[in-house]
C-alpha atoms as a PDB file:
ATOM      1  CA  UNK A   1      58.383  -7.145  75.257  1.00  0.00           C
ATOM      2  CA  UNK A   2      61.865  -8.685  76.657  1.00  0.00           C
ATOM      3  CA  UNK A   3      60.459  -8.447  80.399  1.00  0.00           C
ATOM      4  CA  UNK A   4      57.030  -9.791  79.233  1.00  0.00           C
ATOM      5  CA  UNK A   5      58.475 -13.214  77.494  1.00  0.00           C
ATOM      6  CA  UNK A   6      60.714 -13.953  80.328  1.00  0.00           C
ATOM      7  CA  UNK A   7      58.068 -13.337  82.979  1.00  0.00           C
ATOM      8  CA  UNK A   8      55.891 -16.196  80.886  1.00  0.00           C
ATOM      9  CA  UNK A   9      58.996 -18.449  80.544  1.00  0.00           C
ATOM     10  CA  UNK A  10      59.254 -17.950  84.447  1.00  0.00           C
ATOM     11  CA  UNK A  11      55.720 -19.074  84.844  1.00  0.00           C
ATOM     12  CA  UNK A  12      56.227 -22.339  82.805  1.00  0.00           C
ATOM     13  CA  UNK A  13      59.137 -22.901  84.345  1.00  0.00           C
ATOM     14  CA  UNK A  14      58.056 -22.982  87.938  1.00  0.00           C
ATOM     15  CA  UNK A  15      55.132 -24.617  86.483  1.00  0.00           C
ATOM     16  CA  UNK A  16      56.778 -27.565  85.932  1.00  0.00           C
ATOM     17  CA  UNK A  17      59.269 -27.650  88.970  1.00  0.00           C
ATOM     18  CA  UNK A  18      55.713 -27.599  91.166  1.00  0.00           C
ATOM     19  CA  UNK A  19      54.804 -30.447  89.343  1.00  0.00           C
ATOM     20  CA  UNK A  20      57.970 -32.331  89.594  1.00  0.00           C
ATOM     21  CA  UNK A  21      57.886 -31.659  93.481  1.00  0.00           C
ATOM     22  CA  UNK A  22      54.281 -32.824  93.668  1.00  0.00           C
ATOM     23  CA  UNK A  23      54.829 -36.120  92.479  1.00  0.00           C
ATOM     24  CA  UNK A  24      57.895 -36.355  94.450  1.00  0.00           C
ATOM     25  CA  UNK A  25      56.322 -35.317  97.293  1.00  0.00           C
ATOM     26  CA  UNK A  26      53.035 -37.816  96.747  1.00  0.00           C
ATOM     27  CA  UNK A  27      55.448 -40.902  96.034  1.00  0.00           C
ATOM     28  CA  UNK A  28      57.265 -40.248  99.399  1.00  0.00           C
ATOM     29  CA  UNK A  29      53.874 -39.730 101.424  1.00  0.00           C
ATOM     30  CA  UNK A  30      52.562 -42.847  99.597  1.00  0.00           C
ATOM     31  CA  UNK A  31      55.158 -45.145 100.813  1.00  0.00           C
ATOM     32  CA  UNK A  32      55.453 -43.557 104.264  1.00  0.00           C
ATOM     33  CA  UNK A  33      51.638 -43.806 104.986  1.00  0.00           C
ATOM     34  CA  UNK A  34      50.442 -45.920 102.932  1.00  0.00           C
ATOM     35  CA  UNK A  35      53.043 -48.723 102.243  1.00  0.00           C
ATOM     36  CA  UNK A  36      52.352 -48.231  98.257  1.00  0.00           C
ATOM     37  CA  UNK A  37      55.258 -50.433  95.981  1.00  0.00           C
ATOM     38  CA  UNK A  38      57.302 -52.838  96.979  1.00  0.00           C
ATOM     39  CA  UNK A  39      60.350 -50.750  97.308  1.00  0.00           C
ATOM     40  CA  UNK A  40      58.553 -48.677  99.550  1.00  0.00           C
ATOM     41  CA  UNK A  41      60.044 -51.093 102.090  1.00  0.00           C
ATOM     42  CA  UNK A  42      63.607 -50.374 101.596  1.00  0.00           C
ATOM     43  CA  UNK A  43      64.157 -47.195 104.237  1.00  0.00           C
ATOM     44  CA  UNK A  44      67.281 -45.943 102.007  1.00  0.00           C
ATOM     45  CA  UNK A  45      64.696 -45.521  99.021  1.00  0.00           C
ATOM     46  CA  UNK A  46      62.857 -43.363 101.409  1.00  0.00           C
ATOM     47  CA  UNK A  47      65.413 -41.561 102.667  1.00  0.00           C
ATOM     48  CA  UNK A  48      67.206 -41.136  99.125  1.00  0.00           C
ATOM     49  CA  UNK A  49      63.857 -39.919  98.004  1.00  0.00           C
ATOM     50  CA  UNK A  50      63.561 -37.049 100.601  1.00  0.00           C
ATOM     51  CA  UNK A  51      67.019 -35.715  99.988  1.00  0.00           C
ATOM     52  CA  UNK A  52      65.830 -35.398  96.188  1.00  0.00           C
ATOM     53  CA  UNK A  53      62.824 -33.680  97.426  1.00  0.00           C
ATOM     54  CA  UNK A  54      65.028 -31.316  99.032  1.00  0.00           C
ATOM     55  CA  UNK A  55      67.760 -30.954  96.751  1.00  0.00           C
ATOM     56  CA  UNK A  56      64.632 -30.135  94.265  1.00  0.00           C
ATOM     57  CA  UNK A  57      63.401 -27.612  96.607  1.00  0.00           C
ATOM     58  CA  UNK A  58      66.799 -25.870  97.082  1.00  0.00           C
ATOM     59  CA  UNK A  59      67.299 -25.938  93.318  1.00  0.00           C
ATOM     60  CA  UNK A  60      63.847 -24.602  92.470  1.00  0.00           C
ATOM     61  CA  UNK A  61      64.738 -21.362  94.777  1.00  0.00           C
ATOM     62  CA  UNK A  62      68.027 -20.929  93.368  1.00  0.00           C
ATOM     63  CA  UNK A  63      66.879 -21.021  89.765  1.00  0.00           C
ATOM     64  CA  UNK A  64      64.072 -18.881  90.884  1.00  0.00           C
ATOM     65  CA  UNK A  65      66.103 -15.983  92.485  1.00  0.00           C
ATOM     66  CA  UNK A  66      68.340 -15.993  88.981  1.00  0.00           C
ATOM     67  CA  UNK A  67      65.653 -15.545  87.407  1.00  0.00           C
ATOM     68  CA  UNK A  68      64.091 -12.716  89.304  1.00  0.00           C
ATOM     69  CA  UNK A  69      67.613 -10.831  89.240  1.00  0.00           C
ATOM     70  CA  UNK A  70      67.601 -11.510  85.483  1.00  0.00           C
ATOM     71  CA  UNK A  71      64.685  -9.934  85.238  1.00  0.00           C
ATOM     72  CA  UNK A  72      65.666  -7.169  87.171  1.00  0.00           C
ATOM     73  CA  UNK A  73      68.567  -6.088  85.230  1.00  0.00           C
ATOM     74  CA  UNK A  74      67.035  -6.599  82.212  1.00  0.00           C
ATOM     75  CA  UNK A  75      64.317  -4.370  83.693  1.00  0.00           C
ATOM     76  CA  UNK A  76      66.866  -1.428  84.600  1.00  0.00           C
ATOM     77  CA  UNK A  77      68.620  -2.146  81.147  1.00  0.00           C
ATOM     78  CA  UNK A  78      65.358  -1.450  79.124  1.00  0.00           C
ATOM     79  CA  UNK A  79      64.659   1.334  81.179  1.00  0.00           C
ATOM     80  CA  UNK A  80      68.341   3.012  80.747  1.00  0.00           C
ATOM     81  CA  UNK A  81      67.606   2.537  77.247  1.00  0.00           C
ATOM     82  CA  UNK A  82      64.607   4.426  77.018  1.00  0.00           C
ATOM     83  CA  UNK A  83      65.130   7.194  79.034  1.00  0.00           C
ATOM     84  CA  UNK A  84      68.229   7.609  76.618  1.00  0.00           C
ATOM     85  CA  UNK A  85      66.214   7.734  73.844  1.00  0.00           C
ATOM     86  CA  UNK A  86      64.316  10.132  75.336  1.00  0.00           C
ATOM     87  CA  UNK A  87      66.913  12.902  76.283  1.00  0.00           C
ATOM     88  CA  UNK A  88      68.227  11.867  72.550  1.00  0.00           C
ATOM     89  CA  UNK A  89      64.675  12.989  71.329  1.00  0.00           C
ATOM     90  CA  UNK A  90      64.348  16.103  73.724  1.00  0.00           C
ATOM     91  CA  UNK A  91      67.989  17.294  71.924  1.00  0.00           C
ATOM     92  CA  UNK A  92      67.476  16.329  68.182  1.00  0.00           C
ATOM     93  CA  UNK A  93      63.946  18.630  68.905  1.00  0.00           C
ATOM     94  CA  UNK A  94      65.682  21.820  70.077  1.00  0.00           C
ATOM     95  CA  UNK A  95      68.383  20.861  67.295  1.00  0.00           C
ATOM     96  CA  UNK A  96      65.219  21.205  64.937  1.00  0.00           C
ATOM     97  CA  UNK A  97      63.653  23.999  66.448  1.00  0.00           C
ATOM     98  CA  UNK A  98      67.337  26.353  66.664  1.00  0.00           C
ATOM     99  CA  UNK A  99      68.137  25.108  62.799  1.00  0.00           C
ATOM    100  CA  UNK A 100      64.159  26.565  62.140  1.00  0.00           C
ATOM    101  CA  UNK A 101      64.796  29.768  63.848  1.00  0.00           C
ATOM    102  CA  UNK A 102      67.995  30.148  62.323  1.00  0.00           C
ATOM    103  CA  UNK A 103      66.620  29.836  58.930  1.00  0.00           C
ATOM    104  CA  UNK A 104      63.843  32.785  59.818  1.00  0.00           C
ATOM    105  CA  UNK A 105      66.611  35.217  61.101  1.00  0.00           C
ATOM    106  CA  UNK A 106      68.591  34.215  57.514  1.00  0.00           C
ATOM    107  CA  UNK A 107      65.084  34.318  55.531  1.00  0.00           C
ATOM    108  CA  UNK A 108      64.260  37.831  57.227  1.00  0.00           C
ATOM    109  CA  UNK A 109      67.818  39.715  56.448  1.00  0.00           C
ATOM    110  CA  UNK A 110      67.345  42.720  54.025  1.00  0.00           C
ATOM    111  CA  UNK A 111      69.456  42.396  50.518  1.00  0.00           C
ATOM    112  CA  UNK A 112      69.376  38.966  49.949  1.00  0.00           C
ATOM    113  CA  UNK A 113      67.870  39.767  46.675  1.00  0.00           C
ATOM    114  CA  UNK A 114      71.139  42.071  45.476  1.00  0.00           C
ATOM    115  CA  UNK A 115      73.530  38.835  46.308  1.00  0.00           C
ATOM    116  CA  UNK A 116      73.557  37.832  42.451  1.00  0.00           C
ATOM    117  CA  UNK A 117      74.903  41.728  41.458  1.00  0.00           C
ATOM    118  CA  UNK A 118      77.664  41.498  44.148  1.00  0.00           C
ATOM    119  CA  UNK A 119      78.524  38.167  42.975  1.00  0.00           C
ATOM    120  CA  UNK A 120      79.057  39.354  39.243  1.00  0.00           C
ATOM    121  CA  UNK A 121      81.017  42.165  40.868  1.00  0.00           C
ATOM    122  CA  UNK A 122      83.180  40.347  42.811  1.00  0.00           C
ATOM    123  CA  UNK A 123      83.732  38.169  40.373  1.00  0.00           C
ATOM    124  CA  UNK A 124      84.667  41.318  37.886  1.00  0.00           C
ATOM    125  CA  UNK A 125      87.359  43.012  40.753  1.00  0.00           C
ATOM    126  CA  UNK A 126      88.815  39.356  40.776  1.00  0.00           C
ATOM    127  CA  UNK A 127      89.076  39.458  36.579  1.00  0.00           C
ATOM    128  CA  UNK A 128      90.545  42.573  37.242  1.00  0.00           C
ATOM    129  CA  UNK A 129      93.245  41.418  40.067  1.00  0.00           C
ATOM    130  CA  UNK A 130      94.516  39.106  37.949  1.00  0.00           C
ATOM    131  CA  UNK A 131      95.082  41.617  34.606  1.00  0.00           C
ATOM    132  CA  UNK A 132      96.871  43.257  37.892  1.00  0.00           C
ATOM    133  CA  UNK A 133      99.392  40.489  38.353  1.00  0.00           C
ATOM    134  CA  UNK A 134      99.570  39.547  34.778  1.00  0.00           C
ATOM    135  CA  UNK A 135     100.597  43.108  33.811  1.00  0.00           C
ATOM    136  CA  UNK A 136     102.831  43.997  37.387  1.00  0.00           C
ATOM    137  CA  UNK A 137     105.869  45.644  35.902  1.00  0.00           C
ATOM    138  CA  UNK A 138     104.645  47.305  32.786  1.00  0.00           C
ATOM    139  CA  UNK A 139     103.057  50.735  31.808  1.00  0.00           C
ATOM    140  CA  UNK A 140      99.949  51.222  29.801  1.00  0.00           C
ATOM    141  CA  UNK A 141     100.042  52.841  26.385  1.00  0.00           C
ATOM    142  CA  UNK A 142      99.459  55.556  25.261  1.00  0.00           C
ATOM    143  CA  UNK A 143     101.843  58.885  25.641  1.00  0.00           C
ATOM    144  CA  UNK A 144     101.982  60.422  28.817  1.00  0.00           C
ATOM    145  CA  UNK A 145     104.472  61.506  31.145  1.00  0.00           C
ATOM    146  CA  UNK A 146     105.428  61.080  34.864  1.00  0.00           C
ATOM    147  CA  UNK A 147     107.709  62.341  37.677  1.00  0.00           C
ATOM    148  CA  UNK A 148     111.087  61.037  37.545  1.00  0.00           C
ATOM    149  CA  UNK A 149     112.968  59.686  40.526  1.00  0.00           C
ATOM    150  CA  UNK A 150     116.132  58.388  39.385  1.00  0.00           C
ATOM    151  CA  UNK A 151     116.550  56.693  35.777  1.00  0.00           C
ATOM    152  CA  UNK A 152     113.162  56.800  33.458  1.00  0.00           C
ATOM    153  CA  UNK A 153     111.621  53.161  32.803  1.00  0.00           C
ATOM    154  CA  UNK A 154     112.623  51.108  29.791  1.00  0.00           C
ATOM    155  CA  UNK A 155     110.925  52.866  26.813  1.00  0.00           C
ATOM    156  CA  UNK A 156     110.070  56.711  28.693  1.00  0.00           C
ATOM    157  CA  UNK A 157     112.563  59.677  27.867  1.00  0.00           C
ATOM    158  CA  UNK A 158     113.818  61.473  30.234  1.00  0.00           C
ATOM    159  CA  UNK A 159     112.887  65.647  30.645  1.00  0.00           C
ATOM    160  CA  UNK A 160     113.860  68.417  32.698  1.00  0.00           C
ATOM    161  CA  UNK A 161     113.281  72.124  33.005  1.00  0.00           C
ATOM    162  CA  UNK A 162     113.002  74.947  35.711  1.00  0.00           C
ATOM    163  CA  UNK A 163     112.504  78.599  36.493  1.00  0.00           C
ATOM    164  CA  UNK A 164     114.887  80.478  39.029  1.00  0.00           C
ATOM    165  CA  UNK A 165     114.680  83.815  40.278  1.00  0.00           C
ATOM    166  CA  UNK A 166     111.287  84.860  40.063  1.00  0.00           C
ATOM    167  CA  UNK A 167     110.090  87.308  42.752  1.00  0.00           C
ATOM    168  CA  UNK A 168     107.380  86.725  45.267  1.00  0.00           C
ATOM    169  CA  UNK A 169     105.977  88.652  47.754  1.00  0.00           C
ATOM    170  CA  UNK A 170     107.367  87.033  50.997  1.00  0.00           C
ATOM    171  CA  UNK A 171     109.713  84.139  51.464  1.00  0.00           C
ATOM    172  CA  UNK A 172     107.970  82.669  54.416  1.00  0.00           C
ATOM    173  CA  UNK A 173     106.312  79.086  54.261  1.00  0.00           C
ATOM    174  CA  UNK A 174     103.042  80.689  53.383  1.00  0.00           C
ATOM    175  CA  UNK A 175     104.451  82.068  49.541  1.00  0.00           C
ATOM    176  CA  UNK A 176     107.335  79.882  49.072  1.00  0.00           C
ATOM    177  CA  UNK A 177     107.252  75.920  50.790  1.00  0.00           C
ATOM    178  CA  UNK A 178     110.237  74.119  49.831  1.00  0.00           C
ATOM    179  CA  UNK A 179     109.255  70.150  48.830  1.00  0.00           C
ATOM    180  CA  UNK A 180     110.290  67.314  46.896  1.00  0.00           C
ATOM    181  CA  UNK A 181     108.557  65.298  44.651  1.00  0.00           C
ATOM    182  CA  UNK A 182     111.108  62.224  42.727  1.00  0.00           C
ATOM    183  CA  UNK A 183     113.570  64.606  40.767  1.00  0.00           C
ATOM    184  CA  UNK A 184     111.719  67.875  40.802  1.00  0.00           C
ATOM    185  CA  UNK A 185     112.054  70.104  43.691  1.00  0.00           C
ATOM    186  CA  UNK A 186     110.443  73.772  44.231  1.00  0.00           C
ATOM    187  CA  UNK A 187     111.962  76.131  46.691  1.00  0.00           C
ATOM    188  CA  UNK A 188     113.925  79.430  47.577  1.00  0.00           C
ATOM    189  CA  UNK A 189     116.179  80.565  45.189  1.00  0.00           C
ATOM    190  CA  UNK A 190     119.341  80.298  47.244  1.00  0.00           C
ATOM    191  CA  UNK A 191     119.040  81.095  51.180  1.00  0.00           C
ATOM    192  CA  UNK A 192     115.622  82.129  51.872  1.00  0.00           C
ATOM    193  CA  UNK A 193     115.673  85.739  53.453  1.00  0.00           C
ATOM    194  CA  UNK A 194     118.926  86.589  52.655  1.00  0.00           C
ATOM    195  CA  UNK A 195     119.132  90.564  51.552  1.00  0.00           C
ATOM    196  CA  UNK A 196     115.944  90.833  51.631  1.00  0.00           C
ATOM    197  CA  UNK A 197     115.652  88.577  48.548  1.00  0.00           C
ATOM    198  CA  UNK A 198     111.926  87.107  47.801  1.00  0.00           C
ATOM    199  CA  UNK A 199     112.743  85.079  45.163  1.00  0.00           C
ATOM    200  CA  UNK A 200     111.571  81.429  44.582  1.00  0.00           C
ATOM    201  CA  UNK A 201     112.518  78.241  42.061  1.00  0.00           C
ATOM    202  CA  UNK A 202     111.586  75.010  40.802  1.00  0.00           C
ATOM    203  CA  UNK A 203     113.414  72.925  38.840  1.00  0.00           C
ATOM    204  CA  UNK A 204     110.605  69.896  37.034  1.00  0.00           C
ATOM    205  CA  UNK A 205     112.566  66.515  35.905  1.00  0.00           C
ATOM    206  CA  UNK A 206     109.962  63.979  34.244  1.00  0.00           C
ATOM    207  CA  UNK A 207     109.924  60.843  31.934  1.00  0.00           C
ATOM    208  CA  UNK A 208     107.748  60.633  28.739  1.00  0.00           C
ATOM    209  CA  UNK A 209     106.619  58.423  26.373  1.00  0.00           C
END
């Protein structure tokens, strides 16, 4: 539409700059040939007359070649322009199509349909994290009792027992394996081996409430 409104202005333009030189041109011929006017006699009037002619001409082809590089840039503007718009078209359409396929892959994945159950879940382990926390430090209730492994917790008494000198049938790792566990300990009874001696002990310390 741009290139189209200043081709017409171009038209009217030269239009009238062909006119101008017409009568210019006429009103010089006139007084050369045919003597037309009085002030066709004066020879500077003439002359003044054809430098205007020129000067006319000159300035009709300068105004014309601005105008024809006008055009042209606005030309090669319009048609930068579009060609962006295309390529900016060509991308939002395989932005479309990757969001569409993208939306079938999500659409088509199995267990959708058990998302509300894990949400209720997770949102009972997270309930249940922070009764964790809240509670860090303390014991449930109830009576019970647990290995000791140094001084019993506030509100647990402490209890300890243990058998020595019972007999087994071997003293190797396979009847009698000496461990740890806190306070309590089960083991040989004295050096394992030692004249002949099978026997085996534990000793069991524990807190209780």
């Amino acid at each position: 539409a741009v290139v189209s409104t200043q081709s017409t202005g171009t038209s009217i333009f030269l239009h009238l700059v062909s006119t101008l030189k017409m009568i210019t041109v006429y009103f010089v011929l006139g007084c050369i040939f045919f003597g037309v006017g009085t002030t066709c006699e004066s020879s500077e009037l003439k002359s003044e007359l054809m430098v205007s002619m020129t000067r006319t001409t000159l300035l009709t082809e300068e105004l014309l070649t601005v105008q024809q590089n006008s055009t042209a840039v606005l030309t090669s503007k319009v048609a930068a322009a579009a060609a962006h718009i295309s390529q900016l078209q060509e991308k939002l359409a395989a932005l479309e199509a990757a969001q569409a396929a993208a939306n079938a892959r999500l659409e088509a994945l199995p267990g959708l349909e058990a998302l509300p159950g894990l949400e209720s879940k997770l949102e009972e382990l997270e309930r249940g994290q922070d009764e964790l926390q809240t509670n860090a430090g303390s014991w449930p209730a109830g009576s019970y009792c647990i290995f000791a492994n140094g001084a019993c917790p506030a509100g647990f008494t402490r209890h300890q027992g243990h058998i020595r000198a019972f007999d087994t049938y071997n003293h190797n790792e396979g009847y009698i394996k000496a461990a740890r566990f806190g306070d309590s300990y089960m083991g040989c009874h004295g050096p394992c081996g030692r004249y002949t001696s099978n026997d085996a002990e534990f000793g069991l310390t524990t807190c209780c409430k």
